[in-house]
Protein backbone atom coordinates (compact mmCIF):
# COMPACT_ATOMS: atom_id res chain seq x y z
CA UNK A 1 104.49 113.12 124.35
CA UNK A 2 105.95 109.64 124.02
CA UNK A 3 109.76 108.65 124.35
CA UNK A 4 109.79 108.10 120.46
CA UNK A 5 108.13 111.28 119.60
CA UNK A 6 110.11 113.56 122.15
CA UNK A 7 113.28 112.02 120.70
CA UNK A 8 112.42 113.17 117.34
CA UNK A 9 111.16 116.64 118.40
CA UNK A 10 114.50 116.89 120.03
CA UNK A 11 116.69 116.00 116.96
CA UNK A 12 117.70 118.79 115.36
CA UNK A 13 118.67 120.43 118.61
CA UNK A 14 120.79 117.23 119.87
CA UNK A 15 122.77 117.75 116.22
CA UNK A 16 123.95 120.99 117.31
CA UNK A 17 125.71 119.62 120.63
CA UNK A 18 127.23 117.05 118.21
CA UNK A 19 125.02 114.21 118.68
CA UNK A 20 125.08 113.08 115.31
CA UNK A 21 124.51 109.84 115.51
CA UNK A 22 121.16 110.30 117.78
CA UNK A 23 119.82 112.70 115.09
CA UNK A 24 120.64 110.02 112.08
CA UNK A 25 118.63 107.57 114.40
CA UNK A 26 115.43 109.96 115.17
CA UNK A 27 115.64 111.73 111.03
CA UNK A 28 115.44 108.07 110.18
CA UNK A 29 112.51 107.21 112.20
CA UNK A 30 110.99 110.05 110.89
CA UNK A 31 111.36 109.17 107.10
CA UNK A 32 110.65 105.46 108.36
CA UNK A 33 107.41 106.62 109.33
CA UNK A 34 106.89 109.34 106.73
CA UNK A 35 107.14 107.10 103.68
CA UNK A 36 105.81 103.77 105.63
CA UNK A 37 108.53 101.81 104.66
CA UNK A 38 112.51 101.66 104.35
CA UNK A 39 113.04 102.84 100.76
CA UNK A 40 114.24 106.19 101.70
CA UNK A 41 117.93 106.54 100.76
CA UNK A 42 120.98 107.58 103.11
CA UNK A 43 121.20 110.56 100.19
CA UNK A 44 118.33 111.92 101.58
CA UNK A 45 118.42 111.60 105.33
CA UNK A 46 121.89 113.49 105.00
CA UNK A 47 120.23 116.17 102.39
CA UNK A 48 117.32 116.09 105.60
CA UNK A 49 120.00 116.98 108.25
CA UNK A 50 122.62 118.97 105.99
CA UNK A 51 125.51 116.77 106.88
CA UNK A 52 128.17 115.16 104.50
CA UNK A 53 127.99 111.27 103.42
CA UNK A 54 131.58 110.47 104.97
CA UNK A 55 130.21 111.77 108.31
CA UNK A 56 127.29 109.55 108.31
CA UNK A 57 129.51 106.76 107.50
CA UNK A 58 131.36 107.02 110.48
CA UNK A 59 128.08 106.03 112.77
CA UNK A 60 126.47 103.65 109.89
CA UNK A 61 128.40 102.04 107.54
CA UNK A 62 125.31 101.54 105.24
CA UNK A 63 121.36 101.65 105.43
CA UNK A 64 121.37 98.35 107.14
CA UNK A 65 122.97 99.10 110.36
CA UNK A 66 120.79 102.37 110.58
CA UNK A 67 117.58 100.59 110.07
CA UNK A 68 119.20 97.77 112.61
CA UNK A 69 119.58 100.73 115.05
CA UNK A 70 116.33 101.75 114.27
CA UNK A 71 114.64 98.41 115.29
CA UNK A 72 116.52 97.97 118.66
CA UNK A 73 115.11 101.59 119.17
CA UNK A 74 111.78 100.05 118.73
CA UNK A 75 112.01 97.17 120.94
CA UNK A 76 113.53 99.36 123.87
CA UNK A 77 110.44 101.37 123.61
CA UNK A 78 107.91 98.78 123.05
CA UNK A 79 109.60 96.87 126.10
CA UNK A 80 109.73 99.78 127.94
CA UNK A 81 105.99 100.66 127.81
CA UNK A 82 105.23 97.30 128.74
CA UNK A 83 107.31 97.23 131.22
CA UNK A 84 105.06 100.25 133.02
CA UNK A 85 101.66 98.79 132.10
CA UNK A 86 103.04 95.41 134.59
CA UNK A 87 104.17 97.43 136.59
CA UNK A 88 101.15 100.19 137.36
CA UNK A 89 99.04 97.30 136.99
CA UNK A 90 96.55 95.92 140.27
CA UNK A 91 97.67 92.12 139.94
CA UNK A 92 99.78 90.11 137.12
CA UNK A 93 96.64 88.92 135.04
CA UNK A 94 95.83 92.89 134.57
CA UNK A 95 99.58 93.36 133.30
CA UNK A 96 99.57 90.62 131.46
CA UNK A 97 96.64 92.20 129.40
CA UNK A 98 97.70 95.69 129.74
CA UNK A 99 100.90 94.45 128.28
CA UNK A 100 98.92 93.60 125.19
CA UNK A 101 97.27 96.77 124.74
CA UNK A 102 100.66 98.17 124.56
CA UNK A 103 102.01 96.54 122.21
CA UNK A 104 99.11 96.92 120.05
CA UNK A 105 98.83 100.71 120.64
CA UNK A 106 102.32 100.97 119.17
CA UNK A 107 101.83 99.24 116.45
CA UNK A 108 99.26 102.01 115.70
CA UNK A 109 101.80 104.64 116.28
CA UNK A 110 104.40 103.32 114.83
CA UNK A 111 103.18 101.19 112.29
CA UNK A 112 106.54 101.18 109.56
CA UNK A 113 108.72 100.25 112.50
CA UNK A 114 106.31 97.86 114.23
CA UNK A 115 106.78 95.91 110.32
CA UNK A 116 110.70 96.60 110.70
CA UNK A 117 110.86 95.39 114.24
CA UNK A 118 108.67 91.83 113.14
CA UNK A 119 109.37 91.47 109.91
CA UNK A 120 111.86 89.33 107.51
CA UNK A 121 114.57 91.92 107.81
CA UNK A 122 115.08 91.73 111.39
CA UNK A 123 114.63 87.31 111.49
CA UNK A 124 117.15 88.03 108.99
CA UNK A 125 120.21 89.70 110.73
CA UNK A 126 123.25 88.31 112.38
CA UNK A 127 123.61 91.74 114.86
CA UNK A 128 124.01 89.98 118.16
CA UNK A 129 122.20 92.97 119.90
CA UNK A 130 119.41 92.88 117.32
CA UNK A 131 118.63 88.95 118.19
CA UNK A 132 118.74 89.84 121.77
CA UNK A 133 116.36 92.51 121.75
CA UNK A 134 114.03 90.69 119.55
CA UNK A 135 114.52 87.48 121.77
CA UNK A 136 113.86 89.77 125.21
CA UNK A 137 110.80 90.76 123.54
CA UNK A 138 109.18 87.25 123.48
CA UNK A 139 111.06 85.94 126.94
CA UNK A 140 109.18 89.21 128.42
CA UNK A 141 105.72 87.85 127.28
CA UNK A 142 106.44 84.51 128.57
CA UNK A 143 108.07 85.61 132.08
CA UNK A 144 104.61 87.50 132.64
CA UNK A 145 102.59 84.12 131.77
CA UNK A 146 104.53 82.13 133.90
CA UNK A 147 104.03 84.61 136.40
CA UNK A 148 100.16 84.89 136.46
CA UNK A 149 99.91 80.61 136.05
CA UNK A 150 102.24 80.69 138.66
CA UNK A 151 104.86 78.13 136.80
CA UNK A 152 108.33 77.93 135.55
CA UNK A 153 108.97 79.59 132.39
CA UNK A 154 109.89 75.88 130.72
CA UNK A 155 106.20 74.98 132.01
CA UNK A 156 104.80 73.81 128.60
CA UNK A 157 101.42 75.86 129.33
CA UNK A 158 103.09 78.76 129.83
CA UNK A 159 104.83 77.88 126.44
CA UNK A 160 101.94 77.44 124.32
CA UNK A 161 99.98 80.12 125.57
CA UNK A 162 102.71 82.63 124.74
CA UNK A 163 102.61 81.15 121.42
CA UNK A 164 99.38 81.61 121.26
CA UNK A 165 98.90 85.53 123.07
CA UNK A 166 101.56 86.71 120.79
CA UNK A 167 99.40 85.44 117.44
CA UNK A 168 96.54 87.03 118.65
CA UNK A 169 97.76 90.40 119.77
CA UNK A 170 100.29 90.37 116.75
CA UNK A 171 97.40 89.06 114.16
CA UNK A 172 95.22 92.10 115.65
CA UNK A 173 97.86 94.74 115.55
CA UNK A 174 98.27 94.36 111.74
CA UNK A 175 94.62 94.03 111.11
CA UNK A 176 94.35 97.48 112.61
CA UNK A 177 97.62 98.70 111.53
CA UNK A 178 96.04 97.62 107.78
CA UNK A 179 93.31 99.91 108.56
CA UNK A 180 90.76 96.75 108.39
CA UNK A 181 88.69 98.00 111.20
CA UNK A 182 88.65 102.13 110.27
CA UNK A 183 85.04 102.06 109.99
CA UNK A 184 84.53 101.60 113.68
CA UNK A 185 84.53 104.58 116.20
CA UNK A 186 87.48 104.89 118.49
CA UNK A 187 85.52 104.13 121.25
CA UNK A 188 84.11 101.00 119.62
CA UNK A 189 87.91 99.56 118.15
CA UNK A 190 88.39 100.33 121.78
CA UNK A 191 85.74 97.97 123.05
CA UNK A 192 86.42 95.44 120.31
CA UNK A 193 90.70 95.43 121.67
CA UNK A 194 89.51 95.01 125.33
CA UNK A 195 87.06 92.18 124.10
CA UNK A 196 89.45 90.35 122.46
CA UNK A 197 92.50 90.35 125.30
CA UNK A 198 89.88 89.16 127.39
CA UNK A 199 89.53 86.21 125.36
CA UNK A 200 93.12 85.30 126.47
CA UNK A 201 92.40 82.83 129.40
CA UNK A 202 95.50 82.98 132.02
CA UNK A 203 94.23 80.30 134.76
C-alpha cells in the first residue's frame, strides 16, 4: 500500500484522535480523485467527515488553501518515490531512468492530482511553500542529470536535457493518464515506457 493510499485508509481513524486537519487533507484527496477534478465543494467534504464548516475553517480558510495543501502532498510523495528509485538504483544513469518511471507511475495513480500538482492552478499561486515544492521538483531532475554527465548543475547540457526529460516523461504521463494507449496490454505499455526512457541519452 502506498504512502498516499495508507494515509487515506487511515483517515477516519486519525479524526478520532483529533487530527482534523490530516483527515480534511486525505477526504480531499479522496474526492480529488473520486470526481477527477477539483469541483467538489467544502459543503461536501464536511457532510463526508460529519464535521461543522467553522471547524474546517480553522485549518483552511477556503478551497484554495486545501487544494494548495493537497498539491504539496503530492510533490512530497512524488519526490519521495523518486527519491528511493536513485537511491535502490545500481549506478546514477539507472536512477535517473527509474526516476522517470516514477513519476509516470503516479501520474497513473493519481491522475486528478498529478493535473493539480502541474497545472495552471499551482503556476498560479503565491504560497511560498507551494513554489518551493514545485521548484524542488524540477532542481531534483536536474541534480540527477548533472550527476550522471558528471557536471555542475549550471552546465548548459545538463540544462537542456532536463528541459527536455521532463517534456518527454511529462508529455507521456498525460498521454497515458488520457487513456491514449488503453488498448495495449500492461505488459506491452510496460515495454513501450521502458522503450521510451531509454531514448533519453545521458552521456
Amino acid at each position: 500500500m502506498s504512502t498516499l493510499n495508507k494515509k487515506i485508509h487511515d483517515s477516519v481513524t486519525t479524526y478520532h484522535h483529533g487530527n482534523l486537519r490530516e483527515t480534511l487533507l486525505t477526504q480531499g484527496l479522496i474526492l480529488l480523485e473520486s470526481s477527477q477534478g477539483t469541483e467538489f465543494s467544502m459543503r461536501e467534504l464536511t457532510r463526508i467527515i460529519g464535521v461543522s464548516a467553522n471547524s474546517v475553517y480553522r485549518h483552511f480558510a477556503n478551497k484554495e488553501e486545501l487544494l494548495i495543501a493537497m498539491a504539496i502532498h503530492g510533490f512530497e510523495q512524488l519526490l519521495t518515490l523518486q527519491g528511493q528509485a536513485i537511491q535502490n538504483s545500481e549506478d546514477s544513469r539507472q536512477g535517473f531512468i527509474l526516476s522517470g518511471k516514477q513519476y509516470i507511475a503516479f501520474a497513473m495513480q493519481y491522475p486528478a492530482l498529478f493535473r493539480l500538482m502541474y497545472g495552471r492552478f499551482t503556476v498560479s499561486q503565491a504560497d511560498e511553500n507551494l513554489k518551493a515544492m514545485a521548484n524542488l521538483a524540477y532542481t531534483g531532475m536536474l541534480y540527477a542529470i548533472a550527476n550522471t554527465l558528471n557536471v555542475s548543475v549550471d552546465d548548459a547540457k545538463a540544462k537542456v536535457l532536463a528541459v527536455k526529460s521532463w517534456s518527454v516523461v511529462h508529455g507521456l504521463s498525460h498521454l497515458l493518464v488520457d487513456g491514449q494507449f488503453d488498448d495495449l496490454s500492461e505488459i506491452d505499455r510496460e515495454n513501450m515506457i521502458d522503450q521510451v526512457l531509454e531514448t533519453l541519452k545521458t552521456e
